[in-house]
PDB file of N, CA and C in Angstrom:
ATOM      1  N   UNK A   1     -90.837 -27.109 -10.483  1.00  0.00           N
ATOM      2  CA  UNK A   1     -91.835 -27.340 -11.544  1.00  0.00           C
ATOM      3  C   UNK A   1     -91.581 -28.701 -12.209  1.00  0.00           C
ATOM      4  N   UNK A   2     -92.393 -29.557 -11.888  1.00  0.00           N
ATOM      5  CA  UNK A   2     -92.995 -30.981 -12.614  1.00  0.00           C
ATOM      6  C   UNK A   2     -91.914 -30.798 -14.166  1.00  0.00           C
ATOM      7  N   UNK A   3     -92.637 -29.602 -14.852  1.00  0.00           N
ATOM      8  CA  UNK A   3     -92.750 -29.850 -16.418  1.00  0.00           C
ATOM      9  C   UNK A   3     -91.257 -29.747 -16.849  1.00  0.00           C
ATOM     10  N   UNK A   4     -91.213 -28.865 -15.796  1.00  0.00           N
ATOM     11  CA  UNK A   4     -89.542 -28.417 -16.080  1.00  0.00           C
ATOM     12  C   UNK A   4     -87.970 -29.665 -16.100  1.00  0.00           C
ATOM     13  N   UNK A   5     -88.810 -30.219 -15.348  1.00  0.00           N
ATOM     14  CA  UNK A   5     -87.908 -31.466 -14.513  1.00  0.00           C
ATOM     15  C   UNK A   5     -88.531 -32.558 -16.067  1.00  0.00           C
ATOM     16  N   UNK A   6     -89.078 -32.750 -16.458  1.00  0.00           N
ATOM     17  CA  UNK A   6     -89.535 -33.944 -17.412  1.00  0.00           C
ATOM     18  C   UNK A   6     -88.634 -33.330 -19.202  1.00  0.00           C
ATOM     19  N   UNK A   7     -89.060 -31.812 -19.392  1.00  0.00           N
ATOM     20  CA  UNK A   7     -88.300 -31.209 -20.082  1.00  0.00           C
ATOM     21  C   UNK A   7     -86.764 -31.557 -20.359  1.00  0.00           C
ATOM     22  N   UNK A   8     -86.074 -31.028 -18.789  1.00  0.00           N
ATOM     23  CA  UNK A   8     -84.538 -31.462 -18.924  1.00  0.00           C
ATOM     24  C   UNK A   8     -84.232 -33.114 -19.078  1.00  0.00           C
ATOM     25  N   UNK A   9     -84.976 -34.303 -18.599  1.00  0.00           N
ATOM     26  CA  UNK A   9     -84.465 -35.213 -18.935  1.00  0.00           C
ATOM     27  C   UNK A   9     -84.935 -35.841 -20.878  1.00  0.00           C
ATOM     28  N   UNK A  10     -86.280 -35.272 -21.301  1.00  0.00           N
ATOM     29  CA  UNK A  10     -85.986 -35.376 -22.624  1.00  0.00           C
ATOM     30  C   UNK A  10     -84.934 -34.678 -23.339  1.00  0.00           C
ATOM     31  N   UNK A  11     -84.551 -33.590 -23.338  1.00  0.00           N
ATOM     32  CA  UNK A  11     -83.528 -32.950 -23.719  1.00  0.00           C
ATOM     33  C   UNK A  11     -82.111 -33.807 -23.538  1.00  0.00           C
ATOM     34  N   UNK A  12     -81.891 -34.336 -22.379  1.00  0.00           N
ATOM     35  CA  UNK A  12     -80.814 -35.372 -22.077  1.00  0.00           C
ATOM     36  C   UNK A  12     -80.825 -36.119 -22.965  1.00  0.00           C
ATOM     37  N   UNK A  13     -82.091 -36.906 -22.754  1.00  0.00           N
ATOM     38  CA  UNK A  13     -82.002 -38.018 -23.840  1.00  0.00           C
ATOM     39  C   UNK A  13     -81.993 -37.979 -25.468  1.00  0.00           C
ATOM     40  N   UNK A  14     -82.169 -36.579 -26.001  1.00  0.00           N
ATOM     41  CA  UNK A  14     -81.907 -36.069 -27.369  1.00  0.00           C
ATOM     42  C   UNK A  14     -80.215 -36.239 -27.629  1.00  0.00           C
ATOM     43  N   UNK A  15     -80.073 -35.737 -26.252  1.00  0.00           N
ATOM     44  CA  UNK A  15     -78.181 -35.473 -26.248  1.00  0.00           C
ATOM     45  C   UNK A  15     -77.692 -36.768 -26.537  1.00  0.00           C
ATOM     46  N   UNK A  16     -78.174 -37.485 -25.793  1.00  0.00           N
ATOM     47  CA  UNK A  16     -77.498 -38.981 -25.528  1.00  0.00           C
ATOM     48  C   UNK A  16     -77.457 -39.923 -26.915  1.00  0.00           C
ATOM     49  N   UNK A  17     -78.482 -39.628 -27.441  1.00  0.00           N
ATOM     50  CA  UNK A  17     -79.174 -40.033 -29.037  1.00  0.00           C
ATOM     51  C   UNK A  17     -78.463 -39.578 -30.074  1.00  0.00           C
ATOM     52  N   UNK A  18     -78.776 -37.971 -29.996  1.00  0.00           N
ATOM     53  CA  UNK A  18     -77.078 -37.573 -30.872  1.00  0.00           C
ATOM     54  C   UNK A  18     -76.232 -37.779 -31.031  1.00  0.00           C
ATOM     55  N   UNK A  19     -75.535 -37.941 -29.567  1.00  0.00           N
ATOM     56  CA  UNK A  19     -73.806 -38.648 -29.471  1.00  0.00           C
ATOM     57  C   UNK A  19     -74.047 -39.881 -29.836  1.00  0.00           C
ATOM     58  N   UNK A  20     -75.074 -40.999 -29.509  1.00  0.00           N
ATOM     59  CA  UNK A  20     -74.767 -42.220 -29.841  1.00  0.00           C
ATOM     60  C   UNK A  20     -74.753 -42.376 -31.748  1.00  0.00           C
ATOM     61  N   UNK A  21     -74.963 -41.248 -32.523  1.00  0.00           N
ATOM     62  CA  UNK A  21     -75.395 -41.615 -33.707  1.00  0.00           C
ATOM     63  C   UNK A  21     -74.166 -40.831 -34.482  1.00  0.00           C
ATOM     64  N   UNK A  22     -73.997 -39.713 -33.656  1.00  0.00           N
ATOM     65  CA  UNK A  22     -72.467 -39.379 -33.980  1.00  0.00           C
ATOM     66  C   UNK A  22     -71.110 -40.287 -33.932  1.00  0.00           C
ATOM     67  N   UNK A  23     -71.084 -40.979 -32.672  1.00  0.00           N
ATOM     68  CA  UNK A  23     -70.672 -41.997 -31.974  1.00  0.00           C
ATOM     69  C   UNK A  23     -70.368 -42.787 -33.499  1.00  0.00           C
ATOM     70  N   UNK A  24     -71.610 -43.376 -34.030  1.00  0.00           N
ATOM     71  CA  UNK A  24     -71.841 -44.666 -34.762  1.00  0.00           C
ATOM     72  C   UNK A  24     -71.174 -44.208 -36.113  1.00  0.00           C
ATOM     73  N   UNK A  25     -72.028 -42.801 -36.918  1.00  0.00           N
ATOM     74  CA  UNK A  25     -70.799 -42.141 -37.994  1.00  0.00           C
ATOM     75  C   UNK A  25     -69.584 -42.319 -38.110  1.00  0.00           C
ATOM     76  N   UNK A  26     -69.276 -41.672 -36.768  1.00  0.00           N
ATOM     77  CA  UNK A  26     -67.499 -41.492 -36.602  1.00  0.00           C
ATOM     78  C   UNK A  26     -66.887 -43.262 -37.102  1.00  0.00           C
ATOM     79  N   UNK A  27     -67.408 -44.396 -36.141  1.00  0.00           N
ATOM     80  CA  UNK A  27     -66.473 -45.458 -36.136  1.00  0.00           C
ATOM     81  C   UNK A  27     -66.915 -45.731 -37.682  1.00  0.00           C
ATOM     82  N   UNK A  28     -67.996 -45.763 -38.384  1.00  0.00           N
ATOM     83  CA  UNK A  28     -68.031 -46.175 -40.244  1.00  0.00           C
ATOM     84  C   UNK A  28     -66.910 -45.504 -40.595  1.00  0.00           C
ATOM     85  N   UNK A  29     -67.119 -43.900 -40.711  1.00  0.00           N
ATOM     86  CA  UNK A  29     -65.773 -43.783 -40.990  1.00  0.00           C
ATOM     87  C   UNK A  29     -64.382 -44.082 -41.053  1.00  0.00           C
ATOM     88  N   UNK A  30     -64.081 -44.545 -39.861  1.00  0.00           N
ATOM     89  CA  UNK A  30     -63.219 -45.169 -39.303  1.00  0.00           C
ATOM     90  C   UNK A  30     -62.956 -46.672 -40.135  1.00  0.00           C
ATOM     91  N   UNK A  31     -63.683 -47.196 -40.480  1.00  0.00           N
ATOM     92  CA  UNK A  31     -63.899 -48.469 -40.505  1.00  0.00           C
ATOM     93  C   UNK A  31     -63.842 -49.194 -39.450  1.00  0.00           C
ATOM     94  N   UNK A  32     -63.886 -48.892 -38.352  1.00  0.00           N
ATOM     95  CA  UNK A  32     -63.839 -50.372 -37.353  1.00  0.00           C
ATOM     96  C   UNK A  32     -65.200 -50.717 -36.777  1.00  0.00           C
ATOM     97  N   UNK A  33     -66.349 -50.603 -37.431  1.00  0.00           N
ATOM     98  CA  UNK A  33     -67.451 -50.964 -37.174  1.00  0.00           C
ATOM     99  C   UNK A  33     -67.771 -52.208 -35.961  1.00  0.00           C
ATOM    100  N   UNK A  34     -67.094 -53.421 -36.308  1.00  0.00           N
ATOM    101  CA  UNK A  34     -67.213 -53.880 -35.688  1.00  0.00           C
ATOM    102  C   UNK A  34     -67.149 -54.406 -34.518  1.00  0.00           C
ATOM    103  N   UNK A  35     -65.520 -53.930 -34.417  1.00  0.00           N
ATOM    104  CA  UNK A  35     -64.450 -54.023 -33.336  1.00  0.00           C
ATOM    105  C   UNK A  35     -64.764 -52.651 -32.217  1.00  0.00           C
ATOM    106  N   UNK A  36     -65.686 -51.510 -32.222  1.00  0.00           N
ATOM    107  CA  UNK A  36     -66.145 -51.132 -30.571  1.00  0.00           C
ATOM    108  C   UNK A  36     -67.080 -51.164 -30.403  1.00  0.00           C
ATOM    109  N   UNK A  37     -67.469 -51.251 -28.951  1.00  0.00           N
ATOM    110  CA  UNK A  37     -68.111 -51.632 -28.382  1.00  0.00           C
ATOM    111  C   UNK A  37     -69.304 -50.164 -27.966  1.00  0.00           C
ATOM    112  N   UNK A  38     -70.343 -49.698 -28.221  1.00  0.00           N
ATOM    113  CA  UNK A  38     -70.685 -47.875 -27.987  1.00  0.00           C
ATOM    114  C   UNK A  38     -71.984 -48.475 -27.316  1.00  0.00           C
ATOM    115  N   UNK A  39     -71.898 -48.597 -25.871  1.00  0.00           N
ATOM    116  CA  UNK A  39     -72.811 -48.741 -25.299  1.00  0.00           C
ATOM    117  C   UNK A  39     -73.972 -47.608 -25.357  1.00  0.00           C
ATOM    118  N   UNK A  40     -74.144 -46.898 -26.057  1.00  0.00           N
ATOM    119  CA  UNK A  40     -75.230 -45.760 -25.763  1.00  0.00           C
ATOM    120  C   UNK A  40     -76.048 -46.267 -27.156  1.00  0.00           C
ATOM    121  N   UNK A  41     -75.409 -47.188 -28.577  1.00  0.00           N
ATOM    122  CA  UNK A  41     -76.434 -47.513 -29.141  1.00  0.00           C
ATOM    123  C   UNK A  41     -77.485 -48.905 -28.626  1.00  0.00           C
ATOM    124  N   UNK A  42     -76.924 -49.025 -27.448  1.00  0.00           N
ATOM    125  CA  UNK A  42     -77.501 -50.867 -27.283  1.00  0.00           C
ATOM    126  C   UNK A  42     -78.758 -50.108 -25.655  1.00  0.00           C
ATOM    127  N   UNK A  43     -78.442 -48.871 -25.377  1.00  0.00           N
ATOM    128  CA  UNK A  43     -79.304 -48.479 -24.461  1.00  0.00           C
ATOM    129  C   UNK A  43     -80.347 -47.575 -25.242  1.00  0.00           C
ATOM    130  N   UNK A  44     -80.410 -46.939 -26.331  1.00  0.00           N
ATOM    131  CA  UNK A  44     -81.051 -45.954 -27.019  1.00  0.00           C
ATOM    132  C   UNK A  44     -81.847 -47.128 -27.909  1.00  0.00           C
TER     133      UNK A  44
END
């Protein structure tokens, strides 16, 4: 099924979006904002 298959990759990309924003939280916290590198915000 078409719909099914288009479904799971938006869902992926929710995932991927989450972690990258979790991702981005975590290092503020951290303070090292600047110093890594989180390739999933420069693809999102």
């Amino acid at each position: 099924n078409i719909f099914y298959y288009i479904f799971k990759i938006y869902k992926m990309c929710i995932c991927l979006k989450w972690l990258a924003t979790a991702n981005e939280v975590r290092t503020r916290i951290i303070g090292l904002d600047e110093n890594i590198f989180i390739p999933e915000l420069i693809i999102s």
